[in-house]
N, C-alpha and C. Protein backbone atom coordinates (compact mmCIF):
# COMPACT_ATOMS: atom_id res chain seq x y z
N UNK A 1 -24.16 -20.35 -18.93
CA UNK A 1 -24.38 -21.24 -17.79
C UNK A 1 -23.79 -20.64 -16.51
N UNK A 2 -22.49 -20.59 -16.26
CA UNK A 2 -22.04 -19.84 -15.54
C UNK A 2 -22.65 -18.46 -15.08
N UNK A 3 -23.02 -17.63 -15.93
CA UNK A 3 -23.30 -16.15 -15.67
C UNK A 3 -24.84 -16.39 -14.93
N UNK A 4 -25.48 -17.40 -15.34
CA UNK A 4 -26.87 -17.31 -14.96
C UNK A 4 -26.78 -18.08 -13.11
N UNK A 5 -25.93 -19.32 -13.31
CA UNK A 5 -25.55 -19.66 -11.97
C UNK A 5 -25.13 -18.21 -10.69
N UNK A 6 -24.60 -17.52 -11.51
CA UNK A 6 -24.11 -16.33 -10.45
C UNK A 6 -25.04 -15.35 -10.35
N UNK A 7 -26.07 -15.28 -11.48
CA UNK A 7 -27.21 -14.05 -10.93
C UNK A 7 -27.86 -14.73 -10.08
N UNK A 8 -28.45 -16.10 -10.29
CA UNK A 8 -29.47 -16.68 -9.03
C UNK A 8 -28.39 -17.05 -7.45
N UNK A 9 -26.92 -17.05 -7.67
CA UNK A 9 -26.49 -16.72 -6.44
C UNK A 9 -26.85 -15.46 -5.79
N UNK A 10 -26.48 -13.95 -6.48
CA UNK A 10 -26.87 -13.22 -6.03
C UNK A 10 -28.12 -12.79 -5.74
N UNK A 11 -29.16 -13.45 -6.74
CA UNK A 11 -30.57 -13.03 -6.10
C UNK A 11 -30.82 -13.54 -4.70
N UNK A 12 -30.42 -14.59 -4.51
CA UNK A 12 -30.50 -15.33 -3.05
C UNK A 12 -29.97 -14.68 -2.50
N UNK A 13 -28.77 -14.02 -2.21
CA UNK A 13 -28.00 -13.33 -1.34
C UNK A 13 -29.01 -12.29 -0.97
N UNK A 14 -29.60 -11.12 -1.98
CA UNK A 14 -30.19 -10.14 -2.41
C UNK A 14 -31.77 -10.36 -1.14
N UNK A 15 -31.86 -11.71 -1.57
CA UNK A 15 -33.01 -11.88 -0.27
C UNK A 15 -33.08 -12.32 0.60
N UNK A 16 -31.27 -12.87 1.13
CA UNK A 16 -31.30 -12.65 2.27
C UNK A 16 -31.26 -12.22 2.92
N UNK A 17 -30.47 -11.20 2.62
CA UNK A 17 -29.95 -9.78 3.04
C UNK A 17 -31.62 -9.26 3.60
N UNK A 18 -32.38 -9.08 2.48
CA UNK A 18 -33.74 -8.07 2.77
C UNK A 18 -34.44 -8.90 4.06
N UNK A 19 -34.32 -10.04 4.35
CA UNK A 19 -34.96 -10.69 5.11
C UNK A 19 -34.26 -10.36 6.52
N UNK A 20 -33.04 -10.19 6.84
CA UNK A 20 -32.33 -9.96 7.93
C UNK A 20 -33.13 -8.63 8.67
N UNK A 21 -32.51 -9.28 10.32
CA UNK A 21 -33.46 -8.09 11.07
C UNK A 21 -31.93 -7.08 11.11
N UNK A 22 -32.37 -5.97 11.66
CA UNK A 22 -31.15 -5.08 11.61
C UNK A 22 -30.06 -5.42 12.87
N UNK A 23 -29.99 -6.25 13.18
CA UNK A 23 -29.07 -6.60 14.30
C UNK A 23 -28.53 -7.76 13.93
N UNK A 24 -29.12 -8.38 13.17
CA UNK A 24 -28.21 -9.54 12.21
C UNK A 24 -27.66 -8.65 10.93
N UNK A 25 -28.13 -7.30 10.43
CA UNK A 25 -27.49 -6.91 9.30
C UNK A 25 -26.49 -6.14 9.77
N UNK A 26 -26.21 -5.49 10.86
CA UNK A 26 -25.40 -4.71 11.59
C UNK A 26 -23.85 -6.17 11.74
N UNK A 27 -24.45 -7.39 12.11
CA UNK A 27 -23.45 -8.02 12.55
C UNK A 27 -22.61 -8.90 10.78
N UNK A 28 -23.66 -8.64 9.76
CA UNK A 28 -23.42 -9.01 8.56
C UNK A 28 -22.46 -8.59 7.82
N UNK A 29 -22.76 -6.69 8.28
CA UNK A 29 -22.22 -6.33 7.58
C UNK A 29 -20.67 -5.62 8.37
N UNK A 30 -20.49 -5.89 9.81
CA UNK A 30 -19.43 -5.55 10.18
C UNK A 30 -17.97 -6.85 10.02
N UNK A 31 -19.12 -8.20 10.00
CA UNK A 31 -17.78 -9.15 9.45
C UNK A 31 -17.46 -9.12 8.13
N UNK A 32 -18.13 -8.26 6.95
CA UNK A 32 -17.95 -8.05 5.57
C UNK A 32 -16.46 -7.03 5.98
N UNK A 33 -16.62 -6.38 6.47
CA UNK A 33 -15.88 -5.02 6.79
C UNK A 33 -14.80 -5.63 7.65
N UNK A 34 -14.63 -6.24 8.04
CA UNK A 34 -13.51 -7.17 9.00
C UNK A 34 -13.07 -7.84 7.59
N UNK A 35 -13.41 -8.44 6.94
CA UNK A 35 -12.97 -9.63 5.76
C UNK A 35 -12.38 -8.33 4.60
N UNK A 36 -12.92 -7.42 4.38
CA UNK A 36 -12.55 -6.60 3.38
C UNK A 36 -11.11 -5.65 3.88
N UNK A 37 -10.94 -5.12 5.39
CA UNK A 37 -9.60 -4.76 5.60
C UNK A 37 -8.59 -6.16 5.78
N UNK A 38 -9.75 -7.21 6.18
CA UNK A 38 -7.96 -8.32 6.21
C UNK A 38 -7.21 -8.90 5.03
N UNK A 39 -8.85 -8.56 4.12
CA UNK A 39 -8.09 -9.32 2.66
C UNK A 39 -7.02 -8.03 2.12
N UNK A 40 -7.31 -6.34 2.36
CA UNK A 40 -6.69 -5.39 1.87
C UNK A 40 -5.17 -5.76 2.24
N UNK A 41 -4.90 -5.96 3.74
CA UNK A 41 -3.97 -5.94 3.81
C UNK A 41 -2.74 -7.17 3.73
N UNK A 42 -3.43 -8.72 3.83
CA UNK A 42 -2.96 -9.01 3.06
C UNK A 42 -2.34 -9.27 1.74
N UNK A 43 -3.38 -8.42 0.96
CA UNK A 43 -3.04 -8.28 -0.36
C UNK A 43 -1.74 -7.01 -0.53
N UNK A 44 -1.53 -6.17 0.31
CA UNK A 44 -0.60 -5.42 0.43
C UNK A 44 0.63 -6.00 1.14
N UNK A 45 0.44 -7.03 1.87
CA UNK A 45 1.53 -8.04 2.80
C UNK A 45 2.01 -8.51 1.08
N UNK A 46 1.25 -9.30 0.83
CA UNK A 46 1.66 -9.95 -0.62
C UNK A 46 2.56 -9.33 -1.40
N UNK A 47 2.16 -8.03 -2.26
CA UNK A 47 2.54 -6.90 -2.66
C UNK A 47 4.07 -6.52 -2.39
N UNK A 48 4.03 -6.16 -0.88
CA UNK A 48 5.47 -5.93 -0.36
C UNK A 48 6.69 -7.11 -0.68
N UNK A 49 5.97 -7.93 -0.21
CA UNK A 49 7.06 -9.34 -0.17
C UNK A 49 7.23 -9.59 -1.98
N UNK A 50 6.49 -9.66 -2.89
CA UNK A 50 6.97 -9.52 -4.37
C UNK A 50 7.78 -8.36 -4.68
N UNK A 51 7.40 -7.01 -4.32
CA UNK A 51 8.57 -6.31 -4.86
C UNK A 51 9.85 -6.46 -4.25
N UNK A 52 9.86 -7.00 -2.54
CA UNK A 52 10.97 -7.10 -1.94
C UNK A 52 11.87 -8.02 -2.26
N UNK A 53 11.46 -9.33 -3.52
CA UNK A 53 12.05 -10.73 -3.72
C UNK A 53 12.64 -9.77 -5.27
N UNK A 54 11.65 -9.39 -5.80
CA UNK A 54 12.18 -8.66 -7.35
C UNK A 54 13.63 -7.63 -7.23
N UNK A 55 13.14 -6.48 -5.68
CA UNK A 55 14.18 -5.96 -5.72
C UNK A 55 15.64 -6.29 -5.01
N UNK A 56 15.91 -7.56 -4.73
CA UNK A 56 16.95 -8.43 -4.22
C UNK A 56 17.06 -8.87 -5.01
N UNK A 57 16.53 -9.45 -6.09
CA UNK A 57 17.17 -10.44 -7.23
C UNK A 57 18.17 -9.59 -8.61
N UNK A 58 17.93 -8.36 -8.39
CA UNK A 58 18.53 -7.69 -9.74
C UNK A 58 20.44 -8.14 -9.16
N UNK A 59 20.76 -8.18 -10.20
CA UNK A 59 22.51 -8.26 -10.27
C UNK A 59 22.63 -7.79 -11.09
N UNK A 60 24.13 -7.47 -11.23
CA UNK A 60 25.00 -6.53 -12.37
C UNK A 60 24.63 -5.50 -12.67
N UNK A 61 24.42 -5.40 -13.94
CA UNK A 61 23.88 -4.11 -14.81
C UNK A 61 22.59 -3.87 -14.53
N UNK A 62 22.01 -4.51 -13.81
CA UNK A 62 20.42 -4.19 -13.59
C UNK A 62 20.46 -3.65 -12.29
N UNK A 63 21.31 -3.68 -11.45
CA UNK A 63 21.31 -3.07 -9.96
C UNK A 63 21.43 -2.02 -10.25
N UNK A 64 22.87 -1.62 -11.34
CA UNK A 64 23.39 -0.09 -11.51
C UNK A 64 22.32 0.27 -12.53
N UNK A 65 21.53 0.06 -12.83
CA UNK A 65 20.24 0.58 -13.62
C UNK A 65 19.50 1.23 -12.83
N UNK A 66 18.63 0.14 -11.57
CA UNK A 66 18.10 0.63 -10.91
C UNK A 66 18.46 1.79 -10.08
N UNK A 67 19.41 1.78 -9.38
CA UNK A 67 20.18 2.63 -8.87
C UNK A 67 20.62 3.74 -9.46
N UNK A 68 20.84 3.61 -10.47
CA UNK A 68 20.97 4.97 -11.20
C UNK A 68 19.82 5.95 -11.44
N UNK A 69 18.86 5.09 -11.99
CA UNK A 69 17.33 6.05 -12.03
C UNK A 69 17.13 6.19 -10.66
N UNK A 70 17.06 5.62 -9.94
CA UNK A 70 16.19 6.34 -8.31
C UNK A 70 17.17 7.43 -8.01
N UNK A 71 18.49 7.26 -7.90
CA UNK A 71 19.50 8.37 -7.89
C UNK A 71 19.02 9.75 -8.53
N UNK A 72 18.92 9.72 -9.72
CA UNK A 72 17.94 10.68 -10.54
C UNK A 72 16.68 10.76 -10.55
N UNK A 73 15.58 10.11 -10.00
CA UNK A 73 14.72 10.81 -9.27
C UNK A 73 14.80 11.45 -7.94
N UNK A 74 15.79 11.16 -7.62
CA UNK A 74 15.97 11.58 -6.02
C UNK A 74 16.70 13.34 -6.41
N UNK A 75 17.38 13.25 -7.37
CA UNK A 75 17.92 14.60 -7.74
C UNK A 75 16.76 15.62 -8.24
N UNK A 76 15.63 14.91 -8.84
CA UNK A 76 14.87 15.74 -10.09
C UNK A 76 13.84 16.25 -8.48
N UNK A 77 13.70 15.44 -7.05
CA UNK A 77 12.85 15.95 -6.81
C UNK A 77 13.65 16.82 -5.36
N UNK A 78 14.82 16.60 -5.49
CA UNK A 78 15.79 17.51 -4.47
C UNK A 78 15.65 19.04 -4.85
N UNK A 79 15.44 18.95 -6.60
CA UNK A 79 16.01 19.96 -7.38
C UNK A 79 14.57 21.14 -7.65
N UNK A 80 13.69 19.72 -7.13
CA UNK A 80 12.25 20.80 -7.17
C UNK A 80 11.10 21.46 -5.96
N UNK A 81 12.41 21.18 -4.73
CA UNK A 81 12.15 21.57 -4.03
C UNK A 81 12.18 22.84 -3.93
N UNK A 82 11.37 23.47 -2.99
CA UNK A 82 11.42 25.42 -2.92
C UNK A 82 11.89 25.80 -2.00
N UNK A 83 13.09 27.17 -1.34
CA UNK A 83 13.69 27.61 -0.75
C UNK A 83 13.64 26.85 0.52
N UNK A 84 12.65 27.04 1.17
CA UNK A 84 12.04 26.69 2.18
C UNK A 84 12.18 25.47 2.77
N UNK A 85 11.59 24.90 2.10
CA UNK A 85 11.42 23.09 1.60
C UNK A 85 12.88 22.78 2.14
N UNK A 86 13.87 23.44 1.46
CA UNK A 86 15.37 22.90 1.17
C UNK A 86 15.32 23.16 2.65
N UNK A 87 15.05 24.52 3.10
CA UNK A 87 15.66 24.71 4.34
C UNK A 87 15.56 24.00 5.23
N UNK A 88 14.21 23.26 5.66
CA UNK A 88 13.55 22.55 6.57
C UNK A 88 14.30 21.15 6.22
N UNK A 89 14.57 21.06 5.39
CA UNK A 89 15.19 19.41 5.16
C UNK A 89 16.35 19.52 5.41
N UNK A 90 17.15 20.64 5.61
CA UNK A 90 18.30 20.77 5.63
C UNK A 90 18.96 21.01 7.12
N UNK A 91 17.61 21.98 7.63
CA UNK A 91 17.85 21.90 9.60
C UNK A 91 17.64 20.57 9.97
N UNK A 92 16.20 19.78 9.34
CA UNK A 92 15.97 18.07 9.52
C UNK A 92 17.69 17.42 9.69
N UNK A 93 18.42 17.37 8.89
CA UNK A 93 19.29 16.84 8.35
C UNK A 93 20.35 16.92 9.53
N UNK A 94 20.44 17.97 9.38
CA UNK A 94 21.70 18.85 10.47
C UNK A 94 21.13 18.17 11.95
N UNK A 95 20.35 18.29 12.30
CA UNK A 95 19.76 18.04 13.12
C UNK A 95 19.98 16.21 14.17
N UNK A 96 19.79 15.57 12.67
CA UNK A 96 19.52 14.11 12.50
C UNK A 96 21.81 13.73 12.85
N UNK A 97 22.72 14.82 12.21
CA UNK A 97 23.64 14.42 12.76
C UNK A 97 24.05 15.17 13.68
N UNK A 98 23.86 16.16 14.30
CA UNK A 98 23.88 16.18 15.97
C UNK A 98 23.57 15.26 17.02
N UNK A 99 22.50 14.68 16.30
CA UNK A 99 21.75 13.61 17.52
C UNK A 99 22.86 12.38 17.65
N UNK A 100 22.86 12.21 15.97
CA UNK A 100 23.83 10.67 16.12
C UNK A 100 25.61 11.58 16.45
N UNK A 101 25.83 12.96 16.64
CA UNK A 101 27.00 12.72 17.20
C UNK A 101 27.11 12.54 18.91
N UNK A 102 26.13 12.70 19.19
CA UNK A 102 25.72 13.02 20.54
C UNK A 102 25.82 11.38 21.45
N UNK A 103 25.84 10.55 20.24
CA UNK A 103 25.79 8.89 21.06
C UNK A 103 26.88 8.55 21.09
């Protein structure tokens, strides 16, 4: 019942669409494209604000959990950096406390 309700939705859609002149499909399909980045980014607004409530709620042993693994990814990818890499992050760095001794 359901599934058949939604193909004869879409066939209708399907001919309305074909029936549109191109200046109504131009304007059809740019508010599709307006609705599809606002829903993206609310859905990424959403997104943020759940991991941001999850990662405030850990206490105790679950903070020093977390904290401990990002600590060690932060090492595994310090550690796989190449000469270079190091260097540039390391003038970055140097750099970043000159500025703040400078205030």
């Amino acid at each position: 019942q359901k599934d058949s309700l939604l193909a004869a939705r879409r066939l209708k859609d399907r001919r309305r669409y074909a029936t549109m002149s191109p200046t109504q499909r131009a304007a059809y399909n740019a508010h599709r494209r307006e609705l599809y980045h606002r829903q993206g980014e609310e859905a990424r607004k959403r997104r943020r604000e759940r991991e941001r409530a999850r990662y405030h709620s850990l206490e105790g042993d679950d903070k020093r959990t977390r904290n401990a693994r990002r600590a060690q990814l932060e090492r595994e990818r310090y550690n796989k950096l190449s000469k270079e890499e190091l260097a540039e992050r390391n003038a970055k760095r140097r750099e970043r406390a000159k500025m703040k001794k400078m205030m």
